[in-house]
Every structure is written in structure tokens, then in C-alpha cells.
Protein backbone atom coordinates (compact mmCIF):
# COMPACT_ATOMS: atom_id res chain seq x y z
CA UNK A 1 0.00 0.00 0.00
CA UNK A 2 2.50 2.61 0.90
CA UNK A 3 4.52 1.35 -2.38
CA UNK A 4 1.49 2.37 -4.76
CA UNK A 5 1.17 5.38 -2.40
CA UNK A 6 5.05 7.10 -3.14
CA UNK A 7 4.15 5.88 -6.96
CA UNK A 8 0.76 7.73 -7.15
CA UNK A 9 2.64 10.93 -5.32
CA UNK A 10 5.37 10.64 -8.20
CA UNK A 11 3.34 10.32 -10.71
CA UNK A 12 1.96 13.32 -9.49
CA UNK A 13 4.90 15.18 -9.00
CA UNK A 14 5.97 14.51 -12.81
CA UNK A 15 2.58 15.60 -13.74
CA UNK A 16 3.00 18.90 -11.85
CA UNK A 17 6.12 19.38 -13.02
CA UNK A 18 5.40 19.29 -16.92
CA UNK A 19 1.79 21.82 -16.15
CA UNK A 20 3.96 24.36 -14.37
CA UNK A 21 6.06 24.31 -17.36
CA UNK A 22 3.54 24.77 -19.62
CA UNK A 23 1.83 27.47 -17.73
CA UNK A 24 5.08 29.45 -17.15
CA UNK A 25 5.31 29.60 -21.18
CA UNK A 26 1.73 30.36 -21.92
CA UNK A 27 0.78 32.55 -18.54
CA UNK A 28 3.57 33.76 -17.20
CA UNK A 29 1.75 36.12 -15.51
CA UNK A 30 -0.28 34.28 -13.27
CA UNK A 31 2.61 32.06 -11.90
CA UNK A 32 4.27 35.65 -11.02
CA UNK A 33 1.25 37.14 -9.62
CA UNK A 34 0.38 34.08 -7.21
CA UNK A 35 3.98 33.69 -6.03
CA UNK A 36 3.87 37.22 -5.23
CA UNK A 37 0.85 37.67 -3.29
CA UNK A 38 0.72 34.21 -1.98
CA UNK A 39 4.59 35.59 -0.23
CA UNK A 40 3.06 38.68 0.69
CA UNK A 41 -0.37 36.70 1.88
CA UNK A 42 1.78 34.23 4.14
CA UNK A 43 4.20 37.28 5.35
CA UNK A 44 1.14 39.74 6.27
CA UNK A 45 -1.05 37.08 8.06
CA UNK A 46 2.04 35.61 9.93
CA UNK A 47 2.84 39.16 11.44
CA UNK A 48 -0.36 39.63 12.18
CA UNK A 49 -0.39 36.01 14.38
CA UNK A 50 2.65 36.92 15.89
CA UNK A 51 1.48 40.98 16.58
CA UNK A 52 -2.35 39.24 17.53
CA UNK A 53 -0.72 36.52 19.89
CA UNK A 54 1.79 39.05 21.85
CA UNK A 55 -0.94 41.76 22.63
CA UNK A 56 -3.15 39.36 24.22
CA UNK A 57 -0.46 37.50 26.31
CA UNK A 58 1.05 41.12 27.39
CA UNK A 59 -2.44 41.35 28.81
CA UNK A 60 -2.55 38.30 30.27
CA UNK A 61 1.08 39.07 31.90
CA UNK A 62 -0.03 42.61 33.24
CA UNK A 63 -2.83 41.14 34.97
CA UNK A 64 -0.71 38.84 36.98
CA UNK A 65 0.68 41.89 38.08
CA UNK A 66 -2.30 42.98 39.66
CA UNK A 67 -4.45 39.52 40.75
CA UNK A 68 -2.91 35.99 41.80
CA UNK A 69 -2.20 33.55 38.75
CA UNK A 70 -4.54 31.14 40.25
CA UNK A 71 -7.25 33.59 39.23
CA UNK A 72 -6.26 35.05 35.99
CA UNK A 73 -4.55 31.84 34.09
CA UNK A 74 -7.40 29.11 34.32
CA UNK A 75 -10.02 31.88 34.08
CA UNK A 76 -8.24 32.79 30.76
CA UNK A 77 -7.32 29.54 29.68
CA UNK A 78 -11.35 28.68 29.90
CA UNK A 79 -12.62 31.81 28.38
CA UNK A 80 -10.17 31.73 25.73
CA UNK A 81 -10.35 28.03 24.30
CA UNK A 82 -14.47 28.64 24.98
CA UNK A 83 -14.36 31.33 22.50
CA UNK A 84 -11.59 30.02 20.25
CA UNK A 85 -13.49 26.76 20.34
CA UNK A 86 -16.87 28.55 19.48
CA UNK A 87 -15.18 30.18 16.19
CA UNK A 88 -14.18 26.78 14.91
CA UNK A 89 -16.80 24.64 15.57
CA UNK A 90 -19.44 27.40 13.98
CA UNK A 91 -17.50 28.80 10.94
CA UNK A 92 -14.38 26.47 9.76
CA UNK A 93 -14.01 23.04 11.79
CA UNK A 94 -11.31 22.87 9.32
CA UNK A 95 -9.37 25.30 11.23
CA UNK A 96 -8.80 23.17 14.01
CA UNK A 97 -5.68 21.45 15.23
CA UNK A 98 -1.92 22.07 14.14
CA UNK A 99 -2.56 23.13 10.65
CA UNK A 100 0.52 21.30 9.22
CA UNK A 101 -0.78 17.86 9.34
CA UNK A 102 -3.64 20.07 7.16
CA UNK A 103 -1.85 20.77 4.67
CA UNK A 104 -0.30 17.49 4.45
CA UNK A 105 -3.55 15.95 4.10
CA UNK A 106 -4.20 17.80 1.28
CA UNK A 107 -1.52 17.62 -0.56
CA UNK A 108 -2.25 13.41 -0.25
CA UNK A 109 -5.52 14.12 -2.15
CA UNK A 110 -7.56 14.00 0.95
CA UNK A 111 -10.53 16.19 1.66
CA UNK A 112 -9.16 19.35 3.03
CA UNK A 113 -11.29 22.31 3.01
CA UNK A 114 -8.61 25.03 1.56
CA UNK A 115 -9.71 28.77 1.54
CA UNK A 116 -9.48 32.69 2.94
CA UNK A 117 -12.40 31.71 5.56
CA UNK A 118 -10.37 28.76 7.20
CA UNK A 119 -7.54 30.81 7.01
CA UNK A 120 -9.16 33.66 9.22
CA UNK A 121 -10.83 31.51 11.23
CA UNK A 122 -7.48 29.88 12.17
CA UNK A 123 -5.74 33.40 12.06
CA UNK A 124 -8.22 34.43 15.36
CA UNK A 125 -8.98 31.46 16.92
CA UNK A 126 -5.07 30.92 17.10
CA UNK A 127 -4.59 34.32 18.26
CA UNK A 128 -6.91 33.95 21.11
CA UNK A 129 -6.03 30.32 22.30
CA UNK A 130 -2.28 31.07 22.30
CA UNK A 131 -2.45 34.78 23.88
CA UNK A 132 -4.92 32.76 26.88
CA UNK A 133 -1.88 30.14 27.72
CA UNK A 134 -2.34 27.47 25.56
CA UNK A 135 1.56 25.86 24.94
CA UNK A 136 1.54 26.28 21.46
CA UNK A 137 3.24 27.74 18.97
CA UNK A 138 2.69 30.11 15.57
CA UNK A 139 3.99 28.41 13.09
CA UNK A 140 1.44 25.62 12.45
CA UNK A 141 -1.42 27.84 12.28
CA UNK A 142 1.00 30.18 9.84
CA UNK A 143 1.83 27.01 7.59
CA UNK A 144 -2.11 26.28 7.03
CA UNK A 145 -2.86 30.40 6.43
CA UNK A 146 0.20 30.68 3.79
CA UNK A 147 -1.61 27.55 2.51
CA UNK A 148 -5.28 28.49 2.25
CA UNK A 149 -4.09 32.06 0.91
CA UNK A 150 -2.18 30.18 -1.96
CA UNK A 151 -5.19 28.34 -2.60
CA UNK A 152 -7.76 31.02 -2.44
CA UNK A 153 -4.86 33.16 -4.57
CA UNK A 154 -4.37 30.50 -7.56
CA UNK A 155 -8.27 29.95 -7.42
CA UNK A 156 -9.35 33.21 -7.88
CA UNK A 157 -5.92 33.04 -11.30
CA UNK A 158 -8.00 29.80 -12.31
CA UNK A 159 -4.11 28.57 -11.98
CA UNK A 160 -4.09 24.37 -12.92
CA UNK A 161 -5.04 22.13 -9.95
CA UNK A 162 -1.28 20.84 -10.26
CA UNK A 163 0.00 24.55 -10.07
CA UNK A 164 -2.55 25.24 -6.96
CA UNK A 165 -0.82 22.46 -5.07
CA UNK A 166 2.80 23.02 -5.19
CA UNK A 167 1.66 26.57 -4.53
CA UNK A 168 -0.39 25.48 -1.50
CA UNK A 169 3.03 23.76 -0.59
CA UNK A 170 5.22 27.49 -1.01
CA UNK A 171 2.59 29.06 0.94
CA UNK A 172 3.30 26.37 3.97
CA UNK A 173 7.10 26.88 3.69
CA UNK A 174 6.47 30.47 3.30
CA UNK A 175 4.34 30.54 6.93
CA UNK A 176 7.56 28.70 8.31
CA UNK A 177 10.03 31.48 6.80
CA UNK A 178 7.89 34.36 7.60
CA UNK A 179 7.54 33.25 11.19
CA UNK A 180 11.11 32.18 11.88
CA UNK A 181 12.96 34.44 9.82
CA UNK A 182 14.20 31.47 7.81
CA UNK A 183 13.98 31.23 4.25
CA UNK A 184 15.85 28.47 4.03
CA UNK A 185 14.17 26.61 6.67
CA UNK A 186 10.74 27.43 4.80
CA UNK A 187 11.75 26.48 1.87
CA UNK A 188 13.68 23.27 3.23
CA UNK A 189 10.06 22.00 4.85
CA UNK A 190 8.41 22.73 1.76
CA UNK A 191 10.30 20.33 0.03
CA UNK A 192 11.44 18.01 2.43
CA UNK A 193 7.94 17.43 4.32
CA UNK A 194 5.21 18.79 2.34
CA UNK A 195 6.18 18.08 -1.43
CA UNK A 196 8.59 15.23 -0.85
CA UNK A 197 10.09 16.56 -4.35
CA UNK A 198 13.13 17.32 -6.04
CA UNK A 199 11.92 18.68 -9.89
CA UNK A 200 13.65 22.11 -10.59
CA UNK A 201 10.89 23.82 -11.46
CA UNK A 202 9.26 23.00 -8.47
CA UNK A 203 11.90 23.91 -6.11
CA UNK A 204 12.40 27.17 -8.07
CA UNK A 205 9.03 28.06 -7.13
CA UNK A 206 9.39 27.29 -3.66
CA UNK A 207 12.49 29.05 -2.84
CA UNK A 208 10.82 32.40 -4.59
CA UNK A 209 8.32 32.61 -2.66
CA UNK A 210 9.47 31.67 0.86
CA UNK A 211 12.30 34.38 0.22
CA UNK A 212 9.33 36.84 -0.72
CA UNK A 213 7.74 36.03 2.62
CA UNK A 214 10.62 36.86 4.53
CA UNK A 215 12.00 40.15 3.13
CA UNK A 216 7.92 41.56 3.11
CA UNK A 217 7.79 39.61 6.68
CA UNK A 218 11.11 42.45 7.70
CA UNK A 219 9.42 44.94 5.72
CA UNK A 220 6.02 45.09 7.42
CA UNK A 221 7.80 44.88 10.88
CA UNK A 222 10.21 47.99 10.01
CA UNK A 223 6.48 49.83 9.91
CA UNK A 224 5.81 49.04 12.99
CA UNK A 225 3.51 46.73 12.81
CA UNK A 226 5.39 43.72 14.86
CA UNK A 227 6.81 44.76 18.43
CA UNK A 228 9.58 42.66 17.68
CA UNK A 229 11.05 44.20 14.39
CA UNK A 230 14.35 44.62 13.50
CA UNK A 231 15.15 42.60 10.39
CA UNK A 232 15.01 45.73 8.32
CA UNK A 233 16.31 49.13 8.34
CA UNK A 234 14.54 51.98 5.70
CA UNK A 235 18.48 53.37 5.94
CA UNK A 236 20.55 50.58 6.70
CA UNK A 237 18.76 48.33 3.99
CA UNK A 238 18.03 44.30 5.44
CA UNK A 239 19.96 43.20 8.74
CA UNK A 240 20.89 40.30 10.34
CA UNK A 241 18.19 39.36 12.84
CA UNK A 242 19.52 37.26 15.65
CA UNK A 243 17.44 36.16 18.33
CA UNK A 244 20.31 34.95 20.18
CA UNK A 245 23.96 35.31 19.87
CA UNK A 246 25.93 32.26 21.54
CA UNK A 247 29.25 31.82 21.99
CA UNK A 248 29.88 28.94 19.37
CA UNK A 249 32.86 26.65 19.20
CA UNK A 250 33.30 23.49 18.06
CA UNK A 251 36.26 20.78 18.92
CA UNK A 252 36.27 17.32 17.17
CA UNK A 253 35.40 15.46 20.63
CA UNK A 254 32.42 17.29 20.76
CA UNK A 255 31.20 14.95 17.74
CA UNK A 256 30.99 12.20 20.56
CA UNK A 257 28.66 14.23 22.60
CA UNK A 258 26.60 15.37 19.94
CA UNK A 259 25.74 11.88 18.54
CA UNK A 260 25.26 11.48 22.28
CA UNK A 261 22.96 13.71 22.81
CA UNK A 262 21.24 12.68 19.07
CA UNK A 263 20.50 9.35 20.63
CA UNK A 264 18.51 10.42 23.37
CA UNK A 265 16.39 13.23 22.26
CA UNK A 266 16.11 11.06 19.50
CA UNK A 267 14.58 8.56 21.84
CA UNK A 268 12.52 11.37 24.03
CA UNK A 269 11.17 12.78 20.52
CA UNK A 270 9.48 9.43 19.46
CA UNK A 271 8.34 8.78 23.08
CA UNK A 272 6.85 12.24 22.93
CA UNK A 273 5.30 11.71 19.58
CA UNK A 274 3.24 8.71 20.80
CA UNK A 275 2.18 10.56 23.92
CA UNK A 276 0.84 13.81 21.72
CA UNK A 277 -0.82 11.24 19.33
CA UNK A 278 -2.48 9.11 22.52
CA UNK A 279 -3.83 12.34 23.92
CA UNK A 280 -5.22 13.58 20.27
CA UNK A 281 -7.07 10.00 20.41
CA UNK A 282 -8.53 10.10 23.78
CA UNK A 283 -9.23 13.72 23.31
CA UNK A 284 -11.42 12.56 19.94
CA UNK A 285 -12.90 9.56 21.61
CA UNK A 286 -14.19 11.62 24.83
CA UNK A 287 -15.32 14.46 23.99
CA UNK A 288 -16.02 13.35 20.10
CA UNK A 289 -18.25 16.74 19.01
CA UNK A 290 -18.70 18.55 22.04
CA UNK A 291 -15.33 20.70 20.88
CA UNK A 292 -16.31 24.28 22.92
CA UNK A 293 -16.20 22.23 26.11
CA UNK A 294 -13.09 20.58 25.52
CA UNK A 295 -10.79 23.46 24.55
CA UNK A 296 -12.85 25.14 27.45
CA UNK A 297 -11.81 22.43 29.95
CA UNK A 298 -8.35 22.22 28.53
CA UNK A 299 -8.12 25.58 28.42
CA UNK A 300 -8.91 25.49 32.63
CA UNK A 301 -6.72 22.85 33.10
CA UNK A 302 -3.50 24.55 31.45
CA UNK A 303 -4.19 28.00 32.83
CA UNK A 304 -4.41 25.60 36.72
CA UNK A 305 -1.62 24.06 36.28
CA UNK A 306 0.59 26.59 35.05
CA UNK A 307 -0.74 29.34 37.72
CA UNK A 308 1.60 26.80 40.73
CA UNK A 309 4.63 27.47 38.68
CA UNK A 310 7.51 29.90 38.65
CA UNK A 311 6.77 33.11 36.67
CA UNK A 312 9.14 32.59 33.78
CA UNK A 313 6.33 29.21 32.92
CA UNK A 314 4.09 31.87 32.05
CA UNK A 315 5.56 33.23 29.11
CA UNK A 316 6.72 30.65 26.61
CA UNK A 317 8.73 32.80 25.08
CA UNK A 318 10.59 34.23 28.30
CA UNK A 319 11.27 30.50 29.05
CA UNK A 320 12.83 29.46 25.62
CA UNK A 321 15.13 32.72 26.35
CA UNK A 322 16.58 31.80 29.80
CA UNK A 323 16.95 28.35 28.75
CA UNK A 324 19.16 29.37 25.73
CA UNK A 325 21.28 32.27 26.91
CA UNK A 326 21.55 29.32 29.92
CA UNK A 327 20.28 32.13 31.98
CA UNK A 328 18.35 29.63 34.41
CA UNK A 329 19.06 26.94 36.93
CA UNK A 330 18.72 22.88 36.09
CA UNK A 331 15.87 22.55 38.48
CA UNK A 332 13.55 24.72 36.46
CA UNK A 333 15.24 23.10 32.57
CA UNK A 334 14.17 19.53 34.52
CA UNK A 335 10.50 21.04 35.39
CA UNK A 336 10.10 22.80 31.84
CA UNK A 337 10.90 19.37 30.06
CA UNK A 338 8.12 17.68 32.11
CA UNK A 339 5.56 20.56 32.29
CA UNK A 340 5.83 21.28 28.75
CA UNK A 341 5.95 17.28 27.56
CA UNK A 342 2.32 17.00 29.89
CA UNK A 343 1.03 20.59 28.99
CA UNK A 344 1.60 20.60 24.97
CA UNK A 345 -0.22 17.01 24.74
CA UNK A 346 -2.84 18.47 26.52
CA UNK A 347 -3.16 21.62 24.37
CA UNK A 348 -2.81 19.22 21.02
CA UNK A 349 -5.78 16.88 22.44
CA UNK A 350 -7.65 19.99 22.34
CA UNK A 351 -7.96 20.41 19.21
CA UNK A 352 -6.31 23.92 19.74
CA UNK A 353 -4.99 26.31 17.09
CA UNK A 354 -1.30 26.05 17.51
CA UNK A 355 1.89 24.18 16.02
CA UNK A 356 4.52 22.09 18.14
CA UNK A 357 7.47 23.38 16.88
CA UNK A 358 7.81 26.38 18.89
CA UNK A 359 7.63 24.12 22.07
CA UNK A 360 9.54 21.52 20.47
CA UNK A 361 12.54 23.48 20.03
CA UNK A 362 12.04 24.68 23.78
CA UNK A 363 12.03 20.75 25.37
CA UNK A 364 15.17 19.94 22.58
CA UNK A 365 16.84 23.21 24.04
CA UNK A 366 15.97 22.27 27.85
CA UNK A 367 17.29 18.64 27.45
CA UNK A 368 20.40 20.23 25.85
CA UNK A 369 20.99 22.45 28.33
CA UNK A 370 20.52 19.58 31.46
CA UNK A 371 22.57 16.95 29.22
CA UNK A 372 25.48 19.43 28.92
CA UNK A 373 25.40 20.23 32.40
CA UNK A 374 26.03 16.28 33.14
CA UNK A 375 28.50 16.12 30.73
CA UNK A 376 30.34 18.56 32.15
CA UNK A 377 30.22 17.13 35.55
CA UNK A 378 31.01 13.63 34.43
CA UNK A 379 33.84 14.95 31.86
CA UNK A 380 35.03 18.66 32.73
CA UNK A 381 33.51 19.88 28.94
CA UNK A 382 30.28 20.38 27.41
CA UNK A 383 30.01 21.33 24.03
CA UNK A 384 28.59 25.10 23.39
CA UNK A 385 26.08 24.49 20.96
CA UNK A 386 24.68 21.68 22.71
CA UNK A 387 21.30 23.77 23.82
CA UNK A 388 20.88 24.52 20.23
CA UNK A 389 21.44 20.80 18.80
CA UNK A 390 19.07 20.04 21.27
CA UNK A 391 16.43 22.21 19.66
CA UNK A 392 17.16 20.86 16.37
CA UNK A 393 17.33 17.32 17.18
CA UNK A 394 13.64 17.44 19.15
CA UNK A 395 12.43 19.51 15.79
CA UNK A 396 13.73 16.75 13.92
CA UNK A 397 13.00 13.56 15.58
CA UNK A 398 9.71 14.45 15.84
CA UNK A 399 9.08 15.79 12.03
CA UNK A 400 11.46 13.60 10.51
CA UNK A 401 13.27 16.78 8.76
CA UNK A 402 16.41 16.93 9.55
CA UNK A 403 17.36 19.36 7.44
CA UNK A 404 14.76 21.40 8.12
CA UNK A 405 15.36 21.02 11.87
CA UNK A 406 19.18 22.40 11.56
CA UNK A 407 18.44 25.51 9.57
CA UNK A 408 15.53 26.17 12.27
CA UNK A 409 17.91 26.10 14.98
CA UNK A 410 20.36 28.05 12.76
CA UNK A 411 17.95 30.54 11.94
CA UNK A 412 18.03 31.60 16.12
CA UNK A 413 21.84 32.62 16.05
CA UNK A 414 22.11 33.44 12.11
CA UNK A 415 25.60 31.81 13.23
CA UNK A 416 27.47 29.21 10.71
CA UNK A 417 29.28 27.69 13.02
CA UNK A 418 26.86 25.96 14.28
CA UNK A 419 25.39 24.19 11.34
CA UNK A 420 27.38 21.40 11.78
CA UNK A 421 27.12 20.50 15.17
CA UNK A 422 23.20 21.06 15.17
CA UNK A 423 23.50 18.80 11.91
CA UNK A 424 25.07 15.89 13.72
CA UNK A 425 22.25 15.70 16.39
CA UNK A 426 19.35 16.43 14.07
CA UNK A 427 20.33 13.35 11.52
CA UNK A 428 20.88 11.18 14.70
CA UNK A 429 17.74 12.29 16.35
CA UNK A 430 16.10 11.56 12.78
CA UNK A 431 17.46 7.98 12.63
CA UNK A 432 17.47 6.93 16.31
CA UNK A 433 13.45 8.25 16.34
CA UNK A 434 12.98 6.76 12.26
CA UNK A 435 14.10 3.00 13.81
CA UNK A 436 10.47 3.50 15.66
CA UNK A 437 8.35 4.04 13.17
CA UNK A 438 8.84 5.79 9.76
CA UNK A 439 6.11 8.36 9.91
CA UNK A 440 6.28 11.90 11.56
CA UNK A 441 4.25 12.79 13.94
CA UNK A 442 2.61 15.16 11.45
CA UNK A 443 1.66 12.11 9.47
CA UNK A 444 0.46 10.30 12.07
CA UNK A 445 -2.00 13.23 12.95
CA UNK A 446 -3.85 13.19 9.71
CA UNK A 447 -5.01 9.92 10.64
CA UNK A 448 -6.60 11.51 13.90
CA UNK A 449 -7.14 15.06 13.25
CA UNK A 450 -8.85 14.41 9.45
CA UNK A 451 -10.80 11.53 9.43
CA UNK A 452 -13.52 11.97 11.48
């Protein structure tokens, strides 16, 4: 079965390949038009995600500066899934979930329902379950809006079906690269998860537009419109954005600890894959279509739970920070990797809005950062860059893209250096979690989140 599966998906990858071709000589115009906008599409609704997500949680934080966090986190956890929950279940069910594993289900022909209204829907719904405390992250929600704006963008061209796809595909990859700041990355998942192809004219296509998405991403932000811009300058022209600047260096023993450290995140990636999967299942099986009460719930549960912990739990973003600039203690790395392995399962069986990456790449970093410490103890030397082959392993022994995974990581320190060491865990992570099963979690989740 999955033999006449990869044959079908070729088949339709050389098909795709020779009606691009032909529509790039007879209507040029249309394949320029929908790479630009669908870039601009995935770049604009992206920023606003990121812009919609960090007004609400600044809320959120300024309240706890006023009331105790057992009253203002599960009181906003429950409002905001209840309302979040309400919006999907009454305008786009499609909108629920992750939003990669929607994309990947339709680009394997299944029945995806791919336009602007899903793509709204899933723009404030995410924005609302996110901002209340829900673990997730922006990028899975972004991958299914660059998506549905493709769609809705080649529609309204009347592009070829096979043009519409791929472009679906560049829209995903441009939702990655807009939210990231990584191109590369973007265009790396495009091809590498989403597309599973190789054809030139394809990947030309691809690359365009994620590398639209993220210079009108920096663009937009210089405006003003993102608190957190800084990847262009009107005078100094496009800079450098790093989000954190490590000191990097790399000795040949440290290829030892790396492969070490491969191994078991590696291991902790699969085992976390099966636990996100088990809690999408029972999530399904007891709640099945009462969906406002379970993100409600959920929603209660995650804002309880995380109103007992330290302050730097209720930020996600503070937390990734202090664990990579190693800015915290290995008590509270231990407690993140446990909170956020229970908490993000949780917020996945929910049905929520939000992707995994974001959180992945904080339990990778976390492990890193307590594996090092060991190492040091046991050996007198850690490697540097082992928080951030941590990140990039998790990424990738979860996905199954290790490529993908390294320029992710990469894309955080905009730092060359530490490609290869981030390489060397991400392919071990890939091959330690592959011996498990062959699937990504992603592909696992289309079985659960899309057949009903």
C-alpha cells in the first residue's frame, strides 16, 4: 500500500512538473502574480499572528501583576479556548488542530477544506487560544494560512489544480520562513515534508516565494507593525536578525557528545510523539463533538496548572530565552521538560490552534541544556552548541526533517558555526526516532485530526 502510495505521489509530481512548465510559457503572468501575493499573503497574516498573539499574552502578563495567577490563568485559559473553540466549531471546523498535518492531508488528495475563511478563522482562533496560555506555537497555524491564501490566490488566477498544489506547498514553507525568519528553513520543509520533491521547477518556485515572505515579513515589521522588528532598516537596507547570539565553538570530541545527545532526544522525541498522538485520540474519543467544552476544559486545566509554577512558565517565550542564553538553573530546565511534555499534549488533544514546533525546540533546548550540564560534571567539557542541537534534534526527531530542523535552529543565532554541530544531532535524532516508526508525527495526525 504505501509502495502504490510514493508511486501515485510521483506520478503526481511529474505531472506537476510538466503543467507548471507549460503554464510558465503560456501565462507567465499568473505564476508571477500568485507567487507574489501568496509571499506577501503568508508574510502579512504571519505578522499579524505573531502581533495578535503578543498583545493578548502582554495582557494576560499585566494582569498577573495585579491579581494571583490562580485567578487570571485558568479563568483565561477557559474563556479563551471557549471562545476560540466557538469560532471553529461554527465557521471552519477545518481550522482546528496544528494546521501542518492540514496541509499534508491535502496535498495526499484527501478532503481538506482550503480557503481565505479557514484561514481567518485559524488566524483568530489561534490568536486567542495562544495569547490565553495554551503551549503552542505560531507556526502551524501560519503554515495552514500561507496555505489556504495560496489556494484562495491560484483559485481566484484559475491557476491548474497541479499549479494550486505546489503553490499550497510554497505558501506552507512560506508561513515557516515568515515566522522564523528562515527562508531556508521554509523552503527546506516545503520540500522536504510537504512536497517530498526534487523537480527544478518546483523547487524554483518554492524558494521564490518563501524568500518573498521573509523580506515583506522584515518589511512590514520595520512599519511598525510587529513589536519585535528589526530585520530591516529603511536606511541601513536588510539586517541580520539574531534572536540569540551564543558563543559557538566546536572541537572534534564534541562529535561524541553530539551523537550522544542525538541518541537520546532522539529517543525522548518518538516517546513524545506517541504521547501527543495518545492524547489527540482520547481527546477525539471523549469528547467526540462537544469541541467548545473541551478546549474550554483544557483551556482550565492549562491555565491551573501553570498558575503553581515559577513566573518565567508563564511566558513561553521568556522560558525558551533563559533556557538558551543558559540564563536559568537545572531545576527549572528539569520542570520545563516535564511541564511542557504534559502541557503541549494536553493543548494538542484539544484540538487547539497552535503548532509544536515552537515548544519543540524549547524541550530539545531544555534537554540540551541539562545533558550538557552532566556532561560537564562527568567529563570537565560540554560542548557550546549543545542547547541549540538540542532544539534541532527534538524539531527533527519528531518531524522527521532533519534538514529542516538544523536551519531552524540556525535561523536563532544566524551563526554558521553551528550548522554542523546542530547537523550531527538532528540526523541522529532523525534515525534513532525513524528505527520507531517511519512516519512523523505530522503524518500520524492526519489519521486523527482528518478523518472523522
Amino acid at each position: 500500500m504505501q509502495k502504490l502510495i510514493k508511486e501515485n505521489i510521483q506520478r503526481t509530481s511529474s505531472k506537476s512538473s510538466r503543467s507548471i512548465k507549460k503554464l510558465l510559457k503560456q501565462r507567465s503572468f499568473v505564476v508571477v502574480i500568485s507567487i507574489l501575493f501568496t509571499g506577501l499573503g503568508a508574510s502579512i497574516t504571519s505578522i499579524f499572528f505573531k502581533t495578535g498573539i503578543y498583545f493578548i499574552n502582554s495582557w494576560r502578563l499585566e494582569l498577573l501583576g495585579h491579581f494571583p495567577s490562580i485567578a487570571v490563568l485558568p479563568a483565561f485559559g477557559a474563556v479563551g479556548g471557549a471562545i476560540a473553540g466557538f469560532l471553529i466549531k461554527n465557521l471552519a471546523p477545518a481550522a482546528k488542530g496544528s494546521g501542518v498535518s492540514q496541509i499534508m492531508g491535502f496535498l495526499r488528495h484527501k478532503k481538506v477544506p482550503m480557503n481565505l475563511k479557514v484561514g481567518l478563522v485559524k488566524l483568530i482562533s489561534g490568536i486567542i487560544a495562544i495569547g490565553s496560555g495554551f503551549p503552542l506555537g505560531p507556526e502551524g497555524p501560519s503554515v495552514q494560512m500561507g496555505g489556504s491564501v495560496a489556494w484562495q490566490m491560484a483559485r481566484w488566477l484559475k491557476a491548474p489544480l497541479a499549479f494550486r498544489r505546489v503553490l499550497v506547498a510554497a505558501g506552507g514553507g512560506a508561513g515557516i520562513a515568515a515566522v522564523f525568519s528562515a527562508p531556508l528553513g521554509g523552503f527546506i520543509y516545503a520540500i522536504e515534508e510537504l512536497l517530498n520533491s526534487a523537480r527544478p521547477i518546483i523547487l524554483l518556485l518554492v524558494v521564490i516565494t518563501t524568500f518573498i515572505a521573509d523580506s515583506s515579513a522584515d518589511i512590514i515589521q520595520a512599519l511598525g507593525l510587529d513589536p519585535k522588528a528589526g530585520g530591516f532598516d529603511f536606511n541601513l537596507g536588510f539586517l541580520i536578525q539574531k534572536e540569540y547570539d551564543p558563543s559557538v565553538f566546536f572541537l572534534p570530541i564534541d562529535l561524541i557528545y553530539l551523537v550522544l545527545l542525538g541518541v537520546i532526544v532522539g529517543l525522548f522525541a518518538e516517546l513524545y510523539s506517541k504521547y501527543v498522538l495518545v492524547m489527540q485520540d482520547l481527546g477525539k474519543k471523549w469528547y467526540k463533538n462537544k469541541f467548545v467544552l473541551k478546549m474550554s476544559i483544557c483551556g482550565l486545566l492549562l491555565g491551573s496548572i501553570y498558575s503553581f509554577l515559577p513566573s518565567s512558565f508563564h511566558n513561553l517565550d521568556e522560558l525558551q530565552k533563559i533556557i538558551a542564553e543558559k540564563n536559568t538553573s537545572i531545576e527549572i530546565a528539569l520542570l520545563a521538560v516535564f511541564i511542557l511534555f504534559i502541557t503541549t499534549g494536553l493543548a494538542a488533544a484539544s484540538g487547539a490552534p497552535g503548532g509544536l514546533f515552537y515548544p519543540m525546540l524549547t524541550l530539545g533546548g531544555a534537554i540540551g541544556l541539562i545533558m550538557g550540564n552532566w556532561v560537564e560534571i562527568a567529563t570537565g567539557h560540554a560542548p557550546s552548541t549543545y542547547i541549540f542541537a538540542g532544539m534541532g534534534a527534538f524539531v527533527a526527531g519528531c518531524s522527521r526533517t532533519p534538514i529542516t530542523a538544523m536551519f531552524l535552529a540556525f535561523a536563532l543565532t544566524k551563526n554558521l558555526l553551528i550548522m554542523k554541530p546542530v547537523l550531527i544531532s538532528c540526523i541522529t535524532s532523525f534515525l534513532v526516532a525513524r528505527a520507531f516508526n517511519e512516519k512523523s508525527i505530522y503524518e500520524r495526525q492526519i489519521q486523527i485530526e482528518l478523518e472523522e
